[in-house]
C-alpha atoms as a PDB file:
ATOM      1  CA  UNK A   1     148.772  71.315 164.427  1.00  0.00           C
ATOM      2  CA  UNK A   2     148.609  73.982 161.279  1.00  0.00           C
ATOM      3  CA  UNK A   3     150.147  71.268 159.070  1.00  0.00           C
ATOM      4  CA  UNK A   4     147.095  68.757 160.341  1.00  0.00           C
ATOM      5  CA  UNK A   5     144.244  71.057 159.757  1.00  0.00           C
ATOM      6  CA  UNK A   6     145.858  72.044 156.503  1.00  0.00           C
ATOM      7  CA  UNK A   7     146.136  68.408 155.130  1.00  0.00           C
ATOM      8  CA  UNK A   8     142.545  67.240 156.712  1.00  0.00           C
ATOM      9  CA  UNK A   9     141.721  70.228 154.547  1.00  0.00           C
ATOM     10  CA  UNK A  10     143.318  69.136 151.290  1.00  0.00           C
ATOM     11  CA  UNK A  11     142.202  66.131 151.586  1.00  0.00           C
ATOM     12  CA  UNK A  12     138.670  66.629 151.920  1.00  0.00           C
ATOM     13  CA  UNK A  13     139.043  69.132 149.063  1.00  0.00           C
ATOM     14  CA  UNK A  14     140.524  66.506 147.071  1.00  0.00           C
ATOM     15  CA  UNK A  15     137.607  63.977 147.922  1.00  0.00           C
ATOM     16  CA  UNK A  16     134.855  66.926 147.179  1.00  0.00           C
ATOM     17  CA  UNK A  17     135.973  67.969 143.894  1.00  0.00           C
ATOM     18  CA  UNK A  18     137.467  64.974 142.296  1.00  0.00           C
ATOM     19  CA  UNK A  19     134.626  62.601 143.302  1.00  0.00           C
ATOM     20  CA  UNK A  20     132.542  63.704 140.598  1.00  0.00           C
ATOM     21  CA  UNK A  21     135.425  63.211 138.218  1.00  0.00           C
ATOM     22  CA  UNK A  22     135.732  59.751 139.096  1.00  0.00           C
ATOM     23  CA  UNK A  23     132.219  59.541 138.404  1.00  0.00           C
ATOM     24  CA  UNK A  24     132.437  61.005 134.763  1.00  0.00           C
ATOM     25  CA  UNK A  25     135.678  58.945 134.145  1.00  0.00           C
ATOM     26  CA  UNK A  26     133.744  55.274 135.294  1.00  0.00           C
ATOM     27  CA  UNK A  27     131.068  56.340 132.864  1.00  0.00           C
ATOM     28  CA  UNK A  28     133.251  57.462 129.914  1.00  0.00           C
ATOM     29  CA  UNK A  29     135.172  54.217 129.553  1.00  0.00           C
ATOM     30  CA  UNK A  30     131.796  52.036 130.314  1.00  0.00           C
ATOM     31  CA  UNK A  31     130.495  53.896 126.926  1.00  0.00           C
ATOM     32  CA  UNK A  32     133.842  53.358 125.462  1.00  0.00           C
ATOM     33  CA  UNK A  33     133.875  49.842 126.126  1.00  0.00           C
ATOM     34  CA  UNK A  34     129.997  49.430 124.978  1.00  0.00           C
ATOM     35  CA  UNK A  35     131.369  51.354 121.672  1.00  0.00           C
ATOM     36  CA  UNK A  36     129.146  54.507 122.588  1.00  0.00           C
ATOM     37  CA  UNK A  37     129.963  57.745 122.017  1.00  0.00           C
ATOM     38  CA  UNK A  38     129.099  58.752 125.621  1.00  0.00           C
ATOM     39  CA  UNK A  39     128.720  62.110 127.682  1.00  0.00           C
ATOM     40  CA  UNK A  40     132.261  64.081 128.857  1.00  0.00           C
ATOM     41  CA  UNK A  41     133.759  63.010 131.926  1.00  0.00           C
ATOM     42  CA  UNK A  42     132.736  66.538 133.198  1.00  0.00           C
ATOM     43  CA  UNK A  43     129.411  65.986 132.990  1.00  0.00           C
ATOM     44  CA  UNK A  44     128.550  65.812 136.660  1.00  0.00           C
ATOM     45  CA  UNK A  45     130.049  68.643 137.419  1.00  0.00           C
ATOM     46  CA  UNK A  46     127.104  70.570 134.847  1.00  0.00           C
ATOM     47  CA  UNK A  47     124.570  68.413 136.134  1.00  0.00           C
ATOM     48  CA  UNK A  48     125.546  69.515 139.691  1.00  0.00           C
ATOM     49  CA  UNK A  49     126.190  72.775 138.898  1.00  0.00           C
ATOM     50  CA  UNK A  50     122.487  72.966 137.395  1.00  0.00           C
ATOM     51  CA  UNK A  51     120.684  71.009 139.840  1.00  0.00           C
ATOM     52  CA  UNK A  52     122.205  73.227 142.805  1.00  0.00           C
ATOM     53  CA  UNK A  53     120.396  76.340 140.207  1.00  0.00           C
ATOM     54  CA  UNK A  54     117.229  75.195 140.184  1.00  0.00           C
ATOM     55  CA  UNK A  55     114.180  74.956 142.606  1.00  0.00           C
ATOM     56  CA  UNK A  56     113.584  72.379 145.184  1.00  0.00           C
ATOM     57  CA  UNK A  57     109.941  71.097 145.384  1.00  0.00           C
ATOM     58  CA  UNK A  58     109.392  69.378 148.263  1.00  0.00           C
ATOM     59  CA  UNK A  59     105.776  67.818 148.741  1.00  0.00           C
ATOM     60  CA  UNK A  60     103.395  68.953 152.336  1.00  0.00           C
ATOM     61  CA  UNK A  61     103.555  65.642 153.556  1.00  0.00           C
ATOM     62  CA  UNK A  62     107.019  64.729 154.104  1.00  0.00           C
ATOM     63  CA  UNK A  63     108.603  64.916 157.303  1.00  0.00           C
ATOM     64  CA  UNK A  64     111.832  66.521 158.407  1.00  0.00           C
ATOM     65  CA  UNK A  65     113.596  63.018 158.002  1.00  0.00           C
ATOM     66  CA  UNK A  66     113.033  63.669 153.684  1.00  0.00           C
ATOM     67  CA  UNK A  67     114.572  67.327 154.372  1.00  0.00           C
ATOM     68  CA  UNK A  68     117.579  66.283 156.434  1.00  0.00           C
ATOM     69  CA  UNK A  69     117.704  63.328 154.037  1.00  0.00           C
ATOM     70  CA  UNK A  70     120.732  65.086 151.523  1.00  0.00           C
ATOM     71  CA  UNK A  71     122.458  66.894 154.115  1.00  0.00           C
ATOM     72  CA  UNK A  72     123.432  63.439 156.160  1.00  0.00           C
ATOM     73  CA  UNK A  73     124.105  61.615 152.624  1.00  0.00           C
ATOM     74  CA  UNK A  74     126.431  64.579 151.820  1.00  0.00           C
ATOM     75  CA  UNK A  75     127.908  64.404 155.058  1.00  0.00           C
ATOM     76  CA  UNK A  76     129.457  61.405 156.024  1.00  0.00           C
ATOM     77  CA  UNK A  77     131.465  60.547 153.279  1.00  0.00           C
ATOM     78  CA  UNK A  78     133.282  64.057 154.298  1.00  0.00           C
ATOM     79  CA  UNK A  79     133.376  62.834 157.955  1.00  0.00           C
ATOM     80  CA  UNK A  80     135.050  59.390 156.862  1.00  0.00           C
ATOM     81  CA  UNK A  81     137.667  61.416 154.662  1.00  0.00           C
ATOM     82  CA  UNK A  82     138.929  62.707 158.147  1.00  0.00           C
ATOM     83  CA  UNK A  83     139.576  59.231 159.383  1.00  0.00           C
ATOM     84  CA  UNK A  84     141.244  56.962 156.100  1.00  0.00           C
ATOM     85  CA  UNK A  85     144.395  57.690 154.491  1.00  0.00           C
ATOM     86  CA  UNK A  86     143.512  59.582 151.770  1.00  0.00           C
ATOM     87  CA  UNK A  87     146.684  61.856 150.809  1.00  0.00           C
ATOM     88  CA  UNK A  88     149.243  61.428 154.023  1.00  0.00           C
ATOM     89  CA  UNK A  89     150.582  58.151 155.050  1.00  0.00           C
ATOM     90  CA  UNK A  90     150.890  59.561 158.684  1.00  0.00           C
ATOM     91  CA  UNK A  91     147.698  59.190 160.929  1.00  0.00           C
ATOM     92  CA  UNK A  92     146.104  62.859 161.061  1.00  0.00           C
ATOM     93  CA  UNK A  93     144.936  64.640 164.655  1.00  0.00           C
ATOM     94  CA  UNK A  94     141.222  63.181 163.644  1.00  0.00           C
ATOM     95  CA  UNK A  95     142.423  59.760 162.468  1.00  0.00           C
ATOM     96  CA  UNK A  96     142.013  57.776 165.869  1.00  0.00           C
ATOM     97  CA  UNK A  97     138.119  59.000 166.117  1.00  0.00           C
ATOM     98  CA  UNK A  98     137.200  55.496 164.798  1.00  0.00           C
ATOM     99  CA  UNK A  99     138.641  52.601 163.055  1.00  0.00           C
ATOM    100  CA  UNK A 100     137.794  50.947 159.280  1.00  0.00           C
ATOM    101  CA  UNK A 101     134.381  49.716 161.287  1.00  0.00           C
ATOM    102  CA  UNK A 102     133.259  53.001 162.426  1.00  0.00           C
ATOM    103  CA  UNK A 103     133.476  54.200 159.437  1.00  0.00           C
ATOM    104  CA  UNK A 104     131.504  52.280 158.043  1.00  0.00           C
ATOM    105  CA  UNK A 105     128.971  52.833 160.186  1.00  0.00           C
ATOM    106  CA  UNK A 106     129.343  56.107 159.080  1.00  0.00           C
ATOM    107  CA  UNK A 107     128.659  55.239 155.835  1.00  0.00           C
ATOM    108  CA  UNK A 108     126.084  52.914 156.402  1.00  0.00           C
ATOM    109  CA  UNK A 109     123.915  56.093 158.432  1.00  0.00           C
ATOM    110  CA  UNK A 110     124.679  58.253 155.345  1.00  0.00           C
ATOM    111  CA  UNK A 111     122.198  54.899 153.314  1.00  0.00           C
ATOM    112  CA  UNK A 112     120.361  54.225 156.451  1.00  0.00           C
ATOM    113  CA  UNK A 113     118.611  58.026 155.947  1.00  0.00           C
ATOM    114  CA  UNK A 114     118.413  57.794 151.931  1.00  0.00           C
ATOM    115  CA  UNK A 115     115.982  54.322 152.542  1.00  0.00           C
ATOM    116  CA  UNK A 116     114.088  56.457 154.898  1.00  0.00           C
ATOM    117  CA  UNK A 117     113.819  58.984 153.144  1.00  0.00           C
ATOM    118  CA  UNK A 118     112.792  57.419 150.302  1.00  0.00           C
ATOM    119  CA  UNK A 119     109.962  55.539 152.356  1.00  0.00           C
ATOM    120  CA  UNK A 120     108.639  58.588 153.617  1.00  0.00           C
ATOM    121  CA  UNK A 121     108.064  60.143 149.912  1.00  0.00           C
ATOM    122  CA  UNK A 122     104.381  58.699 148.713  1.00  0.00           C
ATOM    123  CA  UNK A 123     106.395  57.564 145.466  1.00  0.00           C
ATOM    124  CA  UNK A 124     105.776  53.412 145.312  1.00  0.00           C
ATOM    125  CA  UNK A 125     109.083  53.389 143.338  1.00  0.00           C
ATOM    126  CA  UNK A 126     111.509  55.081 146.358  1.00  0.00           C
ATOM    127  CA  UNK A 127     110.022  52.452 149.008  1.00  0.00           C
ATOM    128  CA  UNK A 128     110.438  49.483 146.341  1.00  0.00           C
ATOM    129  CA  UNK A 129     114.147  50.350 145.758  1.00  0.00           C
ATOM    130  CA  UNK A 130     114.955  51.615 149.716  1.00  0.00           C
ATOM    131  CA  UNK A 131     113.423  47.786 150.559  1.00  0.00           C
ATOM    132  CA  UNK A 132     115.788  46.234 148.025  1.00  0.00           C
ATOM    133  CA  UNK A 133     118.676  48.483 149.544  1.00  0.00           C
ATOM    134  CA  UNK A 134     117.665  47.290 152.992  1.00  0.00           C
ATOM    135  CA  UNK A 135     117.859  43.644 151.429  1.00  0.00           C
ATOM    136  CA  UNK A 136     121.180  44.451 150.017  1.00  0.00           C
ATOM    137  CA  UNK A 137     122.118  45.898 153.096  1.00  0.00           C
ATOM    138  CA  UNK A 138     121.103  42.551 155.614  1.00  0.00           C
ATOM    139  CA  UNK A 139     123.083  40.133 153.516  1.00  0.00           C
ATOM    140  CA  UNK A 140     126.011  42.749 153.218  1.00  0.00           C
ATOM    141  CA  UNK A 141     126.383  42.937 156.758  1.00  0.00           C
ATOM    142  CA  UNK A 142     127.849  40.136 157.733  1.00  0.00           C
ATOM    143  CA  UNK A 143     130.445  40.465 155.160  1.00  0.00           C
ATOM    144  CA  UNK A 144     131.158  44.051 156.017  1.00  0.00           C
ATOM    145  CA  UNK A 145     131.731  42.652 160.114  1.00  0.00           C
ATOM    146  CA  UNK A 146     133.894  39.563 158.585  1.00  0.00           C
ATOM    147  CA  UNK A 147     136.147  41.703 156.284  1.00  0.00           C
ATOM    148  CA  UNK A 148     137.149  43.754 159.032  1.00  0.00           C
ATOM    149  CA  UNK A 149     137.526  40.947 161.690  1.00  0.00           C
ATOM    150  CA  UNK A 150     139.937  39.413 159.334  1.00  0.00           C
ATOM    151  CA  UNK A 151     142.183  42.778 158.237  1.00  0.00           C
ATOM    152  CA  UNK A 152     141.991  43.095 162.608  1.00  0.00           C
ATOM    153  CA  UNK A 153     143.378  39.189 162.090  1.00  0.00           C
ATOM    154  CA  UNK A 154     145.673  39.673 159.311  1.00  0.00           C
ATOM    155  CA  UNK A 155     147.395  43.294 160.309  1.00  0.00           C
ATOM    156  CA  UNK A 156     146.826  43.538 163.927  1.00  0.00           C
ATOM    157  CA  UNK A 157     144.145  46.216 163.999  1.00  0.00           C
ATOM    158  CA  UNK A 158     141.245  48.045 162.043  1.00  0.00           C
ATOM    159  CA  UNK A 159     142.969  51.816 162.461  1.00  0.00           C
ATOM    160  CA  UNK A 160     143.317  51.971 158.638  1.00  0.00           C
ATOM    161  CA  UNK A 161     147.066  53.730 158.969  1.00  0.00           C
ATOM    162  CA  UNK A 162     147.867  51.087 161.015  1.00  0.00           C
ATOM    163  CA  UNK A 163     146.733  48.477 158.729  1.00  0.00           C
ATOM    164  CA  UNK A 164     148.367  50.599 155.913  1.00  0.00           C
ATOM    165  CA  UNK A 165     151.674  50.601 157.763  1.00  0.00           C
ATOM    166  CA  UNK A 166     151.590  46.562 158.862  1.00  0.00           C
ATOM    167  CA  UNK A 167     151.401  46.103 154.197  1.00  0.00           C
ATOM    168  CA  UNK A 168     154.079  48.725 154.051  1.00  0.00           C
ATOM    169  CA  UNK A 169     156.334  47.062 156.207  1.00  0.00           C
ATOM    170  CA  UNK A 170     156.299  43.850 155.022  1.00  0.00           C
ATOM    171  CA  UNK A 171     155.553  43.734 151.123  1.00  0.00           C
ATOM    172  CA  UNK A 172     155.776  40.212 151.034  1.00  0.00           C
ATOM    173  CA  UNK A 173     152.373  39.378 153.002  1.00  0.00           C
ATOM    174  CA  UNK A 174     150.745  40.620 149.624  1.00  0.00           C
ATOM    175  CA  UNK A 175     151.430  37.412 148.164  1.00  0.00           C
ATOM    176  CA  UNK A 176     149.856  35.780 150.932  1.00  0.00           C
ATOM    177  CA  UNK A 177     146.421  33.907 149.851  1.00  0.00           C
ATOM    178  CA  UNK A 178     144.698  35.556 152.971  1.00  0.00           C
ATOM    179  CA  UNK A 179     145.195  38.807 151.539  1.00  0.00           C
ATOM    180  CA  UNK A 180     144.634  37.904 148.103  1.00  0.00           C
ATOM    181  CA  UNK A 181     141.692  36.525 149.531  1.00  0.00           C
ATOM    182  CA  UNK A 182     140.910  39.907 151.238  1.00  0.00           C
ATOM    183  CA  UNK A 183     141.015  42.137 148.220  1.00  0.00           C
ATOM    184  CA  UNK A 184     138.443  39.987 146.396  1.00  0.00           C
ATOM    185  CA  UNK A 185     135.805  40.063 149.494  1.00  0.00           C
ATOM    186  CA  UNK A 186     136.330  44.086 149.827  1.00  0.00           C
ATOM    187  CA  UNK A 187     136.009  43.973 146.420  1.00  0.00           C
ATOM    188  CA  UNK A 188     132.410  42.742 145.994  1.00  0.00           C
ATOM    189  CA  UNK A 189     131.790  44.472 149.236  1.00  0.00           C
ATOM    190  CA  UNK A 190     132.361  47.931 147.494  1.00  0.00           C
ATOM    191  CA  UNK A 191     130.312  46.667 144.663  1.00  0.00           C
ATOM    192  CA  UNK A 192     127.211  46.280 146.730  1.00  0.00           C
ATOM    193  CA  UNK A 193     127.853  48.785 148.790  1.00  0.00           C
ATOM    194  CA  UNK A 194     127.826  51.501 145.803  1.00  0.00           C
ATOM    195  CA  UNK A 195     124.913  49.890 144.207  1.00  0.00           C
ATOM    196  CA  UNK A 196     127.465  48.416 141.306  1.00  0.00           C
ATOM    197  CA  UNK A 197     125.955  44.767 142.426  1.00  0.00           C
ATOM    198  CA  UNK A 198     125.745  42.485 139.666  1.00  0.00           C
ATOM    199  CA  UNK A 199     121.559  42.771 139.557  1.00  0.00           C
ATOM    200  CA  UNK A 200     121.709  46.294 139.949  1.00  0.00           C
ATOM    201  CA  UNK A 201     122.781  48.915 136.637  1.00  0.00           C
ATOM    202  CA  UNK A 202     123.415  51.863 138.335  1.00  0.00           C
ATOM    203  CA  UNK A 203     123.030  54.406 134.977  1.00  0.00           C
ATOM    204  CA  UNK A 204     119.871  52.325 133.944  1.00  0.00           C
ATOM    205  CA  UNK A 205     116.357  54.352 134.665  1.00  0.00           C
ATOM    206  CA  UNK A 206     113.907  51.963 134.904  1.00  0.00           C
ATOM    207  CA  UNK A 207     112.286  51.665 137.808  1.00  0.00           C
ATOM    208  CA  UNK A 208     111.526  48.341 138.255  1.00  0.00           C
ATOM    209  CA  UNK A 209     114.922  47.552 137.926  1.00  0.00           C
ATOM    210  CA  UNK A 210     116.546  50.274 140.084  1.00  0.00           C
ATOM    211  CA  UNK A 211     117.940  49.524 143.483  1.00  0.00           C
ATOM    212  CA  UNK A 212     120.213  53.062 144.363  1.00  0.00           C
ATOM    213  CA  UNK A 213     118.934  55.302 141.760  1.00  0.00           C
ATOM    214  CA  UNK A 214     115.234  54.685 142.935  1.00  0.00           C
ATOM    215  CA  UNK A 215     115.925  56.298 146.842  1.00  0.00           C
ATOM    216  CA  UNK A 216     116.385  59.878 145.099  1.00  0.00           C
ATOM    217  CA  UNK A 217     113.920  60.102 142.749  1.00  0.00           C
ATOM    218  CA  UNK A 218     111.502  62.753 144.544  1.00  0.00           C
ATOM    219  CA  UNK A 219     114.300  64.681 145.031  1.00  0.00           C
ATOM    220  CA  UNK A 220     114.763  67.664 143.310  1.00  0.00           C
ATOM    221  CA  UNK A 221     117.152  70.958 142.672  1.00  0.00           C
ATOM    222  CA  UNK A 222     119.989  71.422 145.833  1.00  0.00           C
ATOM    223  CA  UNK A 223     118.759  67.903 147.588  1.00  0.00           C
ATOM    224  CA  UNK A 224     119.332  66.177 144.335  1.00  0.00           C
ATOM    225  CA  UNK A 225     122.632  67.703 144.036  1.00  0.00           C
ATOM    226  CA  UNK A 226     123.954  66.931 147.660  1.00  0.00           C
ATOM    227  CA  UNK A 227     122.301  62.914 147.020  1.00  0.00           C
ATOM    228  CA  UNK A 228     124.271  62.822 143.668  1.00  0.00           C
ATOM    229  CA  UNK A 229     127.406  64.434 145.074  1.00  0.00           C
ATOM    230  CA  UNK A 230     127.683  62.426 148.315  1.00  0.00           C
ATOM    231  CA  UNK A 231     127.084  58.826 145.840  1.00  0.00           C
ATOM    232  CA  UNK A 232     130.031  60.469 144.324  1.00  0.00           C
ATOM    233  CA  UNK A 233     132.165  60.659 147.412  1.00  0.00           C
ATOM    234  CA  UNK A 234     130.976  57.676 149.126  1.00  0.00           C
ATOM    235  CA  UNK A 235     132.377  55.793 146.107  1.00  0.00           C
ATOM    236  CA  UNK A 236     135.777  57.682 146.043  1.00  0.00           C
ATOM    237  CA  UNK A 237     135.889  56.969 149.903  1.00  0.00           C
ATOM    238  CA  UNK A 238     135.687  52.933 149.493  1.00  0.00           C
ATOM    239  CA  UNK A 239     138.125  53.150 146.380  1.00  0.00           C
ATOM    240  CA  UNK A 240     140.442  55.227 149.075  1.00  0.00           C
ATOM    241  CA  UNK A 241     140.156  53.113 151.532  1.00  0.00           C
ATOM    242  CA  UNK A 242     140.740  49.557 149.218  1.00  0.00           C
ATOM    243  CA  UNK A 243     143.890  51.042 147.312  1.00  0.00           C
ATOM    244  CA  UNK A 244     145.592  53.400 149.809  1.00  0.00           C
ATOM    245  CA  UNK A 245     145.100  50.848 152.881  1.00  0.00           C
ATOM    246  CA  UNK A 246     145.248  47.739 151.329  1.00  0.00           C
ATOM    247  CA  UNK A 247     145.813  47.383 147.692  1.00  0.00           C
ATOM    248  CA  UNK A 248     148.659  49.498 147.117  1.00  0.00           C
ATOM    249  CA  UNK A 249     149.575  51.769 150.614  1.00  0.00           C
ATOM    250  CA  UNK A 250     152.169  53.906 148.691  1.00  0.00           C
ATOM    251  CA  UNK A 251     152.104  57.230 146.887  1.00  0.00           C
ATOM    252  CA  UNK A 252     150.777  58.735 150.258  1.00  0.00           C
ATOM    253  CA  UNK A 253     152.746  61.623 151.736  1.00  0.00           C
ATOM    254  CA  UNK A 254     154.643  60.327 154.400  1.00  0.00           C
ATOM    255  CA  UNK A 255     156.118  63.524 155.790  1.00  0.00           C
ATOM    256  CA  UNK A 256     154.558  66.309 157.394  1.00  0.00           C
ATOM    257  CA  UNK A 257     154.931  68.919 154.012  1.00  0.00           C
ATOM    258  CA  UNK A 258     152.639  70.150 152.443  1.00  0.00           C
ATOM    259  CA  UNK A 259     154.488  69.446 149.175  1.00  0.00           C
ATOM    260  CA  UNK A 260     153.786  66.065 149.559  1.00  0.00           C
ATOM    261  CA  UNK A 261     150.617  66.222 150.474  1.00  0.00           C
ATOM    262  CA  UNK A 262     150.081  67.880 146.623  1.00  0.00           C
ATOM    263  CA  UNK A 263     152.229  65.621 145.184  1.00  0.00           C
ATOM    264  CA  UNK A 264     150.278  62.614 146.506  1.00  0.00           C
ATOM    265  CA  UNK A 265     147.040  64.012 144.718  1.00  0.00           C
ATOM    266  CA  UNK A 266     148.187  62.717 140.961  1.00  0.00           C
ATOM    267  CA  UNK A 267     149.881  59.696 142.761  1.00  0.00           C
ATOM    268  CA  UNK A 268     146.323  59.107 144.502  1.00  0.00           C
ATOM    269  CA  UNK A 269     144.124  59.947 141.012  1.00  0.00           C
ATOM    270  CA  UNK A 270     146.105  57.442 138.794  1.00  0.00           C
ATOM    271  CA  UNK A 271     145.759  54.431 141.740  1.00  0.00           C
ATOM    272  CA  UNK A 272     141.921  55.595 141.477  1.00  0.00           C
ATOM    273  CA  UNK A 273     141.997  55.129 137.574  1.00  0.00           C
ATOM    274  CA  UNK A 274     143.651  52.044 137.429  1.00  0.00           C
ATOM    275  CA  UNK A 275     140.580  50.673 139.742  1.00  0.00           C
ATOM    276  CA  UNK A 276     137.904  52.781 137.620  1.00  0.00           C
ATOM    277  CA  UNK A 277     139.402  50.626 134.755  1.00  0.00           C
ATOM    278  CA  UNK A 278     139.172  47.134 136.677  1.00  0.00           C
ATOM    279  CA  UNK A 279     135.579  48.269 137.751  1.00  0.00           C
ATOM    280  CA  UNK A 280     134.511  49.076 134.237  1.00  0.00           C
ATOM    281  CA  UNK A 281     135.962  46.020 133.297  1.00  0.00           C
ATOM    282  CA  UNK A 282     134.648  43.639 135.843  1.00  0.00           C
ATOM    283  CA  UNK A 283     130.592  45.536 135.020  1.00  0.00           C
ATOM    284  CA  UNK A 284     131.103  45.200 131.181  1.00  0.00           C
ATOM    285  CA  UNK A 285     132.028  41.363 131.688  1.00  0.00           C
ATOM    286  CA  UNK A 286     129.327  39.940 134.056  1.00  0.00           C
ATOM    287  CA  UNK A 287     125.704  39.670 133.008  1.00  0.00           C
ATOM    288  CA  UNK A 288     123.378  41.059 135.382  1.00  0.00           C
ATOM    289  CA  UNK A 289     121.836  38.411 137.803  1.00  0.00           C
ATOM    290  CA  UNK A 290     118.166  38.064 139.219  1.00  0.00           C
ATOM    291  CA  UNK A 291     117.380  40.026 141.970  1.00  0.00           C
ATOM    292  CA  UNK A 292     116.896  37.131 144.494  1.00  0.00           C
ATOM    293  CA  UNK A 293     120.853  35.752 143.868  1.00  0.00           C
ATOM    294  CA  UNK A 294     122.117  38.376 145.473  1.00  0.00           C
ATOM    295  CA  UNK A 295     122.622  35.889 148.390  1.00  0.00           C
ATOM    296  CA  UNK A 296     124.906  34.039 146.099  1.00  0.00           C
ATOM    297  CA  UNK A 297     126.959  37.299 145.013  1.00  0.00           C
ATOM    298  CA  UNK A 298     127.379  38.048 148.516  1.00  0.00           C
ATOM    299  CA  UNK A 299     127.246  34.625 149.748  1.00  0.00           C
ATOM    300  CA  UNK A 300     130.270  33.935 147.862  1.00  0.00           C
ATOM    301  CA  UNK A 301     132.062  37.167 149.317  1.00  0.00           C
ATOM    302  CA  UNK A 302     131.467  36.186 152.949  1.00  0.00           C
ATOM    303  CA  UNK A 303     132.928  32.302 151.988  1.00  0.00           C
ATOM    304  CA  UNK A 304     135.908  34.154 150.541  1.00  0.00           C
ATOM    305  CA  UNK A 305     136.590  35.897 153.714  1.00  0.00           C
ATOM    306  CA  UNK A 306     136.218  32.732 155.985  1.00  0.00           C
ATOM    307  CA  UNK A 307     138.377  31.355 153.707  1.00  0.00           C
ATOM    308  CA  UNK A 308     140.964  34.076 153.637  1.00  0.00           C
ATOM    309  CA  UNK A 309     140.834  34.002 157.862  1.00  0.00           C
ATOM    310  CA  UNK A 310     141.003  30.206 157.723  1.00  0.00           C
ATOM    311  CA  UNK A 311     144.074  30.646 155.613  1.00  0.00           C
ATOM    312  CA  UNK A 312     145.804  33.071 157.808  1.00  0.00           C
ATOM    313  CA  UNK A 313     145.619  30.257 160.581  1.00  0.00           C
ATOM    314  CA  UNK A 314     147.457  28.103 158.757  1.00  0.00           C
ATOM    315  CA  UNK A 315     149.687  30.585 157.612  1.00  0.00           C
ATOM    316  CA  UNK A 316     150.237  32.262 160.768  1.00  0.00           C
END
């Protein structure tokens, strides 16, 4: 039980302080790429550290919903960390809570209260981009509910160290079109999911044009910390969850030493920037789209997992 608490520990330490990171490494090489000069990949760690040092100004009229608003975004990504394989290949005393669907419910609550409290600010801007979230969020739904159905089809269950032993055991059902299939469906599903959607830029400020950036704009000091630093961890979460349980389940510790467990933290951080490098890759390539085809963006992920599932039946 020691050895459990300590590794829940280390790994939530390891998704709180390299989230942001991750975040200044995905925005280094997009400047790179663009052939900008660019901010250091520790920049959110100074824009953290100075937003948690200023005030918070938070207007008479908002209810306790805007206040809890950053604690709840902040939270659940944390709460999810306890549940996916983030270091340790062996499930931890917390890991049978909830499967790859609960969490992400979990998630979802975490951008279920951001839209809320975005509404409840008298800003036009944070109930124009909480309505597009909500928008994003409908059509993403059904993808989210298919993607897991079919890992439940393909692997035998949505316990994500369960689903990351089924790949483990037998390598050769990568190759297999339904899980080729798979990865590209998750895939898209992160990008909407982390505002990365192809009609979306998520470093752009203009606020027409902003879907995730435009929930936290009346947010200000600590609260615009903990909204920044939980984006942060919600994206390392998904990229977690897509390499460690399905993309590439090795690396992890797979006995109960803490050793491993720190050795798995490099073998973890270089899976996470070979993705960082496919995402930049994949948002420097495509042209942003209008608003109103993200049904085709995520229409397209949804026929890609019927057709992965529909695969796996003849397969199978």
């Amino acid at each position: 039980m020691p050895y459990r608490i300590l590794a829940n520990l280390l790994q939530v330490l390891a998704v709180l302080l390299l989230s942001p990171l991750a975040a200044g490494v995905l925005n280094r090489l997009k400047e790179i790429v663009q052939s900008k000069r660019g901010p250091s990949i520790f920049q959110p760690y100074r824009d953290l550290w100075k937003l948690f040092h200023k005030d918070q100004v938070l207007s008479e009229r908002s209810s306790w919903v805007f206040r809890a608003t950053p604690y709840v975004v902040f939270i659940t990504p944390i709460f999810v960390t306890l549940l996916i394989p983030v270091l340790t290949a062996h499930p931890l005393f917390l890991a049978f809570m909830a499967d790859m669907v609960g969490a992400g419910f979990v998630l979802a609550l975490g951008g279920f209260f951001a839209a809320l409290g975005a509404v409840d600010t008298a800003n036009p801007y944070g109930p124009m981009g909480a309505s597009r979230t909500r928008m994003v969020g409908f059509l993403a739904e059904p993808v989210f509910v298919i993607v897991f159905f079919t890992v439940s089809f393909v692997a035998g269950s949505t316990i994500p160290y369960i689903v990351q032993k089924h790949w483990i055991a037998s390598p050769a059902s990568f190759l297999e079109p339904s899980h080729v299939l798979l990865l590209a469906a998750f895939f898209m599903l992160i990008l909407a999911e982390t505002g990365r959607i192809p009609v979306d830029s998520a470093s752009g400020h203009f606020e027409l044009a902003m879907i995730e950036e435009s929930k936290s704009l009346e947010y200000s000091g600590s609260g615009a910390a903990l909204m920044k630093w939980g984006g942060y961890m919600k994206l390392l979460v998904l990229m977690c969850v897509y390499l460690n349980v399905l993309v590439t389940p090795w690396g992890l510790a797979t006995e109960q030493r803490l050793a491993q467990v720190l050795v798995a933290i490099p073998l973890v951080a270089a899976k996470v920037l070979l993705f960082l490098l496919a995402l930049v890759v994949v948002e420097s390539s495509l042209a942003k789209l209008r608003l109103f085809r993200i049904s085709e963006f995520l229409g397209a992920a949804f026929i890609t997992c019927v057709a992965a599932m529909v695969s796996r039946l003849f397969t199978a």
